[in-house]
PDB file of N, CA and C in Angstrom:
ATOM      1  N   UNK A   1     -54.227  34.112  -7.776  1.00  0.00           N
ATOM      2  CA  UNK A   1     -53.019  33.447  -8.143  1.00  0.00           C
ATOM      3  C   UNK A   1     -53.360  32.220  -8.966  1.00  0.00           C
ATOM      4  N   UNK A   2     -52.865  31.937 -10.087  1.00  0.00           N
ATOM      5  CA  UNK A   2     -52.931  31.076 -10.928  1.00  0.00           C
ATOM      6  C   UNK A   2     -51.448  30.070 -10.817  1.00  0.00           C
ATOM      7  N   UNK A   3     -51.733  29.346 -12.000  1.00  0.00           N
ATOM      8  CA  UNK A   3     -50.671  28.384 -11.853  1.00  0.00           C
ATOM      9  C   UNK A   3     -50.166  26.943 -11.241  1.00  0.00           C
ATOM     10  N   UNK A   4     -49.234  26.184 -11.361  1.00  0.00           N
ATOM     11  CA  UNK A   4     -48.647  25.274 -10.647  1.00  0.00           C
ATOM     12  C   UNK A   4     -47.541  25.788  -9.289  1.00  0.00           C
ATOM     13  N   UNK A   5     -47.656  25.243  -8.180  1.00  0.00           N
ATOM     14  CA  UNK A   5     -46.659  25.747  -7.347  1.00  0.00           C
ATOM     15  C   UNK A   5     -46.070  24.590  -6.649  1.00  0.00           C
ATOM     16  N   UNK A   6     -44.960  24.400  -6.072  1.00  0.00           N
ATOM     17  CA  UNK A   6     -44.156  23.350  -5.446  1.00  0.00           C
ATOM     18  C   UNK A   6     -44.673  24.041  -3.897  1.00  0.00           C
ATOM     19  N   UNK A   7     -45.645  22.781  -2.779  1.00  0.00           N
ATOM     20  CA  UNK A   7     -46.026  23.387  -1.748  1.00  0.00           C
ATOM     21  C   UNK A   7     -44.930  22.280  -0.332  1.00  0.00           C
ATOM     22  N   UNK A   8     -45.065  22.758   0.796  1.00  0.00           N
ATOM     23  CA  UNK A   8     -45.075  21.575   1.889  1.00  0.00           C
ATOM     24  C   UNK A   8     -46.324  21.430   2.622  1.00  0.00           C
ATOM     25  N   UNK A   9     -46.794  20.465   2.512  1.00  0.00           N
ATOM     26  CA  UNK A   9     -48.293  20.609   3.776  1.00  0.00           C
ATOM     27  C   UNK A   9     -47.453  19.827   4.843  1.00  0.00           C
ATOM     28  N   UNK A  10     -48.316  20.719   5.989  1.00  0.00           N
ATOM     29  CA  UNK A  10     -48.052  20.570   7.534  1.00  0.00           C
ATOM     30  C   UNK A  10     -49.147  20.293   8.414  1.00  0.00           C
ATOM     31  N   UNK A  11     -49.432  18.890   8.694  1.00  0.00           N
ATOM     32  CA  UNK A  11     -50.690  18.367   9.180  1.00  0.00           C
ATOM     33  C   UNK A  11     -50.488  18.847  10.391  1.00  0.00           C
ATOM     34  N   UNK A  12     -51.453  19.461  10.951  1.00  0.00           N
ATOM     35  CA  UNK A  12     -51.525  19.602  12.416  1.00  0.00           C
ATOM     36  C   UNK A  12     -51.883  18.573  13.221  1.00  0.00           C
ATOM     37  N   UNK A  13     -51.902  18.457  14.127  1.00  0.00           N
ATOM     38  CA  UNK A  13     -52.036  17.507  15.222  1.00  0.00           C
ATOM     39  C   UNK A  13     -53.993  17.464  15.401  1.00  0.00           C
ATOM     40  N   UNK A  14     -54.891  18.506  15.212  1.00  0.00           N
ATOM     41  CA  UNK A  14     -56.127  18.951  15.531  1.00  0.00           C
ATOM     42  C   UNK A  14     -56.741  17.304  14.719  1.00  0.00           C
ATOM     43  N   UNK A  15     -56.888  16.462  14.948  1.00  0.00           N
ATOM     44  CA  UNK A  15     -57.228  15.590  13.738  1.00  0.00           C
ATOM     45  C   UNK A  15     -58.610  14.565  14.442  1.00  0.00           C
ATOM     46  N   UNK A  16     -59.620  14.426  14.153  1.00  0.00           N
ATOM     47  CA  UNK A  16     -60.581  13.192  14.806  1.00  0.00           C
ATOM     48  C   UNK A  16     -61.268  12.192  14.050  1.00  0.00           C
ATOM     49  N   UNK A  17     -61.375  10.845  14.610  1.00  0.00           N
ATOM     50  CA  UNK A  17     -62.031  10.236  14.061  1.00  0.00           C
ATOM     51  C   UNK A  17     -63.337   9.642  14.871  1.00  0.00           C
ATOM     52  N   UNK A  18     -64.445   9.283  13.993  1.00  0.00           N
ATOM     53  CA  UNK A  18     -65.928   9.214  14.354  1.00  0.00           C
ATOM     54  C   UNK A  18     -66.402   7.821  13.819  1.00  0.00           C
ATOM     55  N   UNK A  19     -66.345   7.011  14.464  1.00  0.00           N
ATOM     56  CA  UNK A  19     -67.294   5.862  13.905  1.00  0.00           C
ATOM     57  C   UNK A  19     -68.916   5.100  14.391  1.00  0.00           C
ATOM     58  N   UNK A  20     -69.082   5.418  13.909  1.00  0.00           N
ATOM     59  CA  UNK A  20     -71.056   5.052  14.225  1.00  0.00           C
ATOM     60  C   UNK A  20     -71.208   3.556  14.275  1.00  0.00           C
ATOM     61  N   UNK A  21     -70.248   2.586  13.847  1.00  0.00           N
ATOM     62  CA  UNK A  21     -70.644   1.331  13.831  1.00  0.00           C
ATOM     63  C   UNK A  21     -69.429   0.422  13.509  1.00  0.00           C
ATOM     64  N   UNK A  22     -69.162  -0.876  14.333  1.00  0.00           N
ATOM     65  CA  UNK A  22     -67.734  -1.546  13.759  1.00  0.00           C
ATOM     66  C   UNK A  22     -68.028  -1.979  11.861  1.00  0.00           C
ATOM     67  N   UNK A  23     -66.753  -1.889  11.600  1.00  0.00           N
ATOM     68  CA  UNK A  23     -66.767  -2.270  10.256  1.00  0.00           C
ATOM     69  C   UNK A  23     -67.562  -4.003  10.136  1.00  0.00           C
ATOM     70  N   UNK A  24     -67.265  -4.110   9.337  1.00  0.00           N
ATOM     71  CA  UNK A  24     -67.376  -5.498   8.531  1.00  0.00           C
ATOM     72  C   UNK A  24     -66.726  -6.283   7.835  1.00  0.00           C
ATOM     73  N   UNK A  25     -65.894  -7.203   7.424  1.00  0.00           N
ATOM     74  CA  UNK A  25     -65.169  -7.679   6.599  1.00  0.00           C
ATOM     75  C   UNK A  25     -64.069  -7.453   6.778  1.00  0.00           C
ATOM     76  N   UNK A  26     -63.014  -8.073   5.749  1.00  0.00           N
ATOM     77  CA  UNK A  26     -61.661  -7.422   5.609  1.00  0.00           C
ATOM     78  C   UNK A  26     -61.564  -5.690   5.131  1.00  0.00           C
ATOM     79  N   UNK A  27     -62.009  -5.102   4.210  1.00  0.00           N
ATOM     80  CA  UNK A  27     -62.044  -4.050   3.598  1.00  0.00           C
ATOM     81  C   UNK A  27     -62.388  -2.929   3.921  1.00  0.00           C
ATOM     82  N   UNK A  28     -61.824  -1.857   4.312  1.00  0.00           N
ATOM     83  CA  UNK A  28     -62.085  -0.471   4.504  1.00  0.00           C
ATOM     84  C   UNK A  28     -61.678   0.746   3.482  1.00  0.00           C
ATOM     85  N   UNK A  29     -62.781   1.044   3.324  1.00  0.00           N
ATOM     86  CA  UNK A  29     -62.610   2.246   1.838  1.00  0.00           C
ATOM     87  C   UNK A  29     -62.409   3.346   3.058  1.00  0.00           C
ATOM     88  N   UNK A  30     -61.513   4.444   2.145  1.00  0.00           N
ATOM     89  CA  UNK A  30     -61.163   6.015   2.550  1.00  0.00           C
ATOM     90  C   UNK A  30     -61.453   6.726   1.475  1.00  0.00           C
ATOM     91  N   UNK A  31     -63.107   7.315   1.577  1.00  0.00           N
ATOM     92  CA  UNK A  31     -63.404   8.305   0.274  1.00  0.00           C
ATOM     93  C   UNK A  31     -62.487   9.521   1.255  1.00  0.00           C
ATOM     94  N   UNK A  32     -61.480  10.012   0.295  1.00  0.00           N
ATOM     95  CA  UNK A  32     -60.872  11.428   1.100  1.00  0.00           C
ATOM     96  C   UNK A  32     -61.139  12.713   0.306  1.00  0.00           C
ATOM     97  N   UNK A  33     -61.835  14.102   0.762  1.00  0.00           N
ATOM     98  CA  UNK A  33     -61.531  14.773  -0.300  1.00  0.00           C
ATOM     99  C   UNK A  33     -60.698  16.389   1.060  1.00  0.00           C
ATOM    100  N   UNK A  34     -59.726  16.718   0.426  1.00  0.00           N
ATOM    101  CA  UNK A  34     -59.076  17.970   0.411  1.00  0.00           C
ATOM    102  C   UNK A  34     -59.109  18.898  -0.117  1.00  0.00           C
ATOM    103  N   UNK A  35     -59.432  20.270   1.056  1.00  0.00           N
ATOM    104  CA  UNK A  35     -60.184  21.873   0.522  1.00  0.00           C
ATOM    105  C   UNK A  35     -59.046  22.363   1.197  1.00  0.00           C
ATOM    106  N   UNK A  36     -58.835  23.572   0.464  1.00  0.00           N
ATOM    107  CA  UNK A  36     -58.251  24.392   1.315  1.00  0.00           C
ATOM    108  C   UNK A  36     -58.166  26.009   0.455  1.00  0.00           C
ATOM    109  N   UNK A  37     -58.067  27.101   0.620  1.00  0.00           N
ATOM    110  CA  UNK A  37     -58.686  28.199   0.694  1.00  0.00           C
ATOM    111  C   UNK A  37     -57.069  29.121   0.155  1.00  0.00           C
ATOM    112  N   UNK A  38     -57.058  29.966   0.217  1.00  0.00           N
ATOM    113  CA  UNK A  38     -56.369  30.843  -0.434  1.00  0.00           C
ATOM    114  C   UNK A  38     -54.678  30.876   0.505  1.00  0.00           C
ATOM    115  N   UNK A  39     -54.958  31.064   1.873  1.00  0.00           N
ATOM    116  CA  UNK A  39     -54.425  31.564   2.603  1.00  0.00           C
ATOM    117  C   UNK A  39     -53.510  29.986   2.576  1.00  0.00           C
ATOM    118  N   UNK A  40     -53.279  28.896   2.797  1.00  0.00           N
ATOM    119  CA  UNK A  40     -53.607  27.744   2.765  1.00  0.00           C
ATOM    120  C   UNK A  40     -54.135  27.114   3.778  1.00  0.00           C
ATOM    121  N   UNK A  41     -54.891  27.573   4.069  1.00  0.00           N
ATOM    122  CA  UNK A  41     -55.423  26.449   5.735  1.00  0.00           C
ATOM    123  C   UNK A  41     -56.455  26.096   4.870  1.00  0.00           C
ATOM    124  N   UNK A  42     -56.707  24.290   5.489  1.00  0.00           N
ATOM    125  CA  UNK A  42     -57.761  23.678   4.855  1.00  0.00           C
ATOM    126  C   UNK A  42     -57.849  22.589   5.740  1.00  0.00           C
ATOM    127  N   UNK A  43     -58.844  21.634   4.940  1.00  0.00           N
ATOM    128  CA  UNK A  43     -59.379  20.245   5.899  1.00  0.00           C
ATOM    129  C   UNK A  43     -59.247  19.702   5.004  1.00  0.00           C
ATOM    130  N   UNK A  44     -58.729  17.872   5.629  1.00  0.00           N
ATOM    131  CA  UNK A  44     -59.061  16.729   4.840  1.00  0.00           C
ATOM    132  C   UNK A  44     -60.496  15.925   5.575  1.00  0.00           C
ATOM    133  N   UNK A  45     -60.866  15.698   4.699  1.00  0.00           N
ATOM    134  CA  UNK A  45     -62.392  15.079   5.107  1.00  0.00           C
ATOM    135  C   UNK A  45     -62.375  13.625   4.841  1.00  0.00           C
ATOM    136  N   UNK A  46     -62.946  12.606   5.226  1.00  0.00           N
ATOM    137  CA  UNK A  46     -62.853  10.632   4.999  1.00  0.00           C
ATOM    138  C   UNK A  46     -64.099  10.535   5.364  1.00  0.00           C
ATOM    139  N   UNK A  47     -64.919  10.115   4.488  1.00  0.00           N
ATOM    140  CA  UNK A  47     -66.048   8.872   4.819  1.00  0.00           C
ATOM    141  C   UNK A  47     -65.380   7.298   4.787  1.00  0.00           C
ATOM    142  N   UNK A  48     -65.437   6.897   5.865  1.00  0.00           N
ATOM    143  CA  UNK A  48     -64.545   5.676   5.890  1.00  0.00           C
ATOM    144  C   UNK A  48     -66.211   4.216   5.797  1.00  0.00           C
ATOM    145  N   UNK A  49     -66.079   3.571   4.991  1.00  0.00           N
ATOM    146  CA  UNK A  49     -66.987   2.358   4.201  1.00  0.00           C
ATOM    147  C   UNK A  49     -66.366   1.115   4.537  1.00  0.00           C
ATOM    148  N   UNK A  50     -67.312   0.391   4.710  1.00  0.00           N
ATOM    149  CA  UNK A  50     -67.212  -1.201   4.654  1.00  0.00           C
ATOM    150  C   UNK A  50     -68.145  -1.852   3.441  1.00  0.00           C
ATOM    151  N   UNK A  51     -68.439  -3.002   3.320  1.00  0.00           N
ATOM    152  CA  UNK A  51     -68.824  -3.413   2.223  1.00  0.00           C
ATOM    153  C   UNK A  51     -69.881  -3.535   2.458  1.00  0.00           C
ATOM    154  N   UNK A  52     -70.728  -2.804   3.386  1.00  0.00           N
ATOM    155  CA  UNK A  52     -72.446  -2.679   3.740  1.00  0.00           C
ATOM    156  C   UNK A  52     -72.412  -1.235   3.544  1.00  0.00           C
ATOM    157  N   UNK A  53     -71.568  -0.615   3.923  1.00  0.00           N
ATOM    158  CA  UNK A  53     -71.991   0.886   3.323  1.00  0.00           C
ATOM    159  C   UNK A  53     -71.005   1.793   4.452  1.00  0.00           C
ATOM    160  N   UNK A  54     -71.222   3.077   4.450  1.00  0.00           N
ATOM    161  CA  UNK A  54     -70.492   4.383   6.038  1.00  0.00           C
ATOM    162  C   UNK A  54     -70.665   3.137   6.728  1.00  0.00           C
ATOM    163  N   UNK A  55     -69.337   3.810   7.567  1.00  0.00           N
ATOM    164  CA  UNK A  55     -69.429   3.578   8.798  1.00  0.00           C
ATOM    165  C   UNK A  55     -68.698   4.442   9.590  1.00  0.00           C
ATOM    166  N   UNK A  56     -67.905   5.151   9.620  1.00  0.00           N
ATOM    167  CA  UNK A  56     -67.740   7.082   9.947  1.00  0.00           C
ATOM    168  C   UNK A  56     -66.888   7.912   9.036  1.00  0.00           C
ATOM    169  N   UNK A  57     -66.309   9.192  10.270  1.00  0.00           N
ATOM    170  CA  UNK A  57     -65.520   9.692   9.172  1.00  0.00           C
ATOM    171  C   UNK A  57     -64.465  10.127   9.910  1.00  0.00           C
ATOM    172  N   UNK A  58     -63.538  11.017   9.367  1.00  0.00           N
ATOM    173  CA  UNK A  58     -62.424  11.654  10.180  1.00  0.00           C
ATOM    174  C   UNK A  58     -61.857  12.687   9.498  1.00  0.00           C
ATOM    175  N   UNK A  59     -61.330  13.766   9.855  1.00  0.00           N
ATOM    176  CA  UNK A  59     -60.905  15.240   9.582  1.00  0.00           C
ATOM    177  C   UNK A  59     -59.396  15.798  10.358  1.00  0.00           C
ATOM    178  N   UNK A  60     -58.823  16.558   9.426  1.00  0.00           N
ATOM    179  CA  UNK A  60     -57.950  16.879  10.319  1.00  0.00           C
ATOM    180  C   UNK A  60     -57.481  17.874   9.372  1.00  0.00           C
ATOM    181  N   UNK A  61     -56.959  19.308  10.080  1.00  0.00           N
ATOM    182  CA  UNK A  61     -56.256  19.923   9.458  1.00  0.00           C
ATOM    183  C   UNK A  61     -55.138  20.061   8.967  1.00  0.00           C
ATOM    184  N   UNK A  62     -55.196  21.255   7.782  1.00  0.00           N
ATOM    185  CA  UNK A  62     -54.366  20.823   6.998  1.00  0.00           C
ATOM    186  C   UNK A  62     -53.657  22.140   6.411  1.00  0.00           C
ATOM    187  N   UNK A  63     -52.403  22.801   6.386  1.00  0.00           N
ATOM    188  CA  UNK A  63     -51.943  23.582   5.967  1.00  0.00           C
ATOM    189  C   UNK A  63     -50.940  24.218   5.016  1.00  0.00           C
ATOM    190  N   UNK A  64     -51.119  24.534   3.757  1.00  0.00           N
ATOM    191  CA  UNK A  64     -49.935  24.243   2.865  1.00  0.00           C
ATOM    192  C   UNK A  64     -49.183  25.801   2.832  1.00  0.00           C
ATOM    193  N   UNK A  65     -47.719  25.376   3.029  1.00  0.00           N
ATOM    194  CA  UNK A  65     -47.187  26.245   2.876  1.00  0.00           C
ATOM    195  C   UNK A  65     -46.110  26.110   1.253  1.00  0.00           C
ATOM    196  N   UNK A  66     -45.606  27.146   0.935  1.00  0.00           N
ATOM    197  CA  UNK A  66     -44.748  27.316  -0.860  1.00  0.00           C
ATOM    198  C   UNK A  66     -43.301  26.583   0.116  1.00  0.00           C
ATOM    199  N   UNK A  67     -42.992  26.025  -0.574  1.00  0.00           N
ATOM    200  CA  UNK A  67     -41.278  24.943  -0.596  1.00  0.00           C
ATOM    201  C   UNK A  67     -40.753  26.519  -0.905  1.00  0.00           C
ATOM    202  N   UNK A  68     -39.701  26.191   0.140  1.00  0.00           N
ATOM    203  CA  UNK A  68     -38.428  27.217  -0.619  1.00  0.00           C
ATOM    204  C   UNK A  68     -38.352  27.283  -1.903  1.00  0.00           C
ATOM    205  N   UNK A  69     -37.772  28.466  -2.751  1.00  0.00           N
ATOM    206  CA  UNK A  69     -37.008  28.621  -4.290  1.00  0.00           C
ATOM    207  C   UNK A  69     -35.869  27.618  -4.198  1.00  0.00           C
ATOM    208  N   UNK A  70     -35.643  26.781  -5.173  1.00  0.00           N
ATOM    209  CA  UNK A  70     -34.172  25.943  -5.488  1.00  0.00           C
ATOM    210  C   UNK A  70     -33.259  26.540  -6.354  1.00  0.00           C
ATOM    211  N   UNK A  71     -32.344  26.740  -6.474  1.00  0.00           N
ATOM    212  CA  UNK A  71     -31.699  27.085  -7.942  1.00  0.00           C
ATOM    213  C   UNK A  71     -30.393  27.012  -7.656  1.00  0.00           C
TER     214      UNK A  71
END
């Protein structure tokens, strides 16, 4: 399937977060990246950063379903 499509994603509840060490500073980065596969089930992934570097991450699923037709 090719193309642009109008979707709804439906976060599930399955979601965790992991931290190896307290932050630092005011500032917390969210590198996020989102996969997801044909069917639409997928994961969002976070390396979550302070201004020394990681400090964990967190995941949670993720499922897109097609928006109704409008017309």
């Amino acid at each position: 399937m090719s193309g642009t499509y109008a979707v709804a994603a439906v976060l599930v509840t399955a979601a965790g977060t992991w931290c190896h060490r307290r932050t630092e500073g005011r500032w917390t980065v969210l590198d996020t990246t989102v996969a997801f596969g044909p069917t639409g089930q997928g994961v969002t992934s976070t390396v979550l950063h302070d201004l020394t570097g990681p400090v964990g991450h967190a995941q949670q699923i993720l499922i897109l379903r097609p928006l109704p037709a409008t017309g």
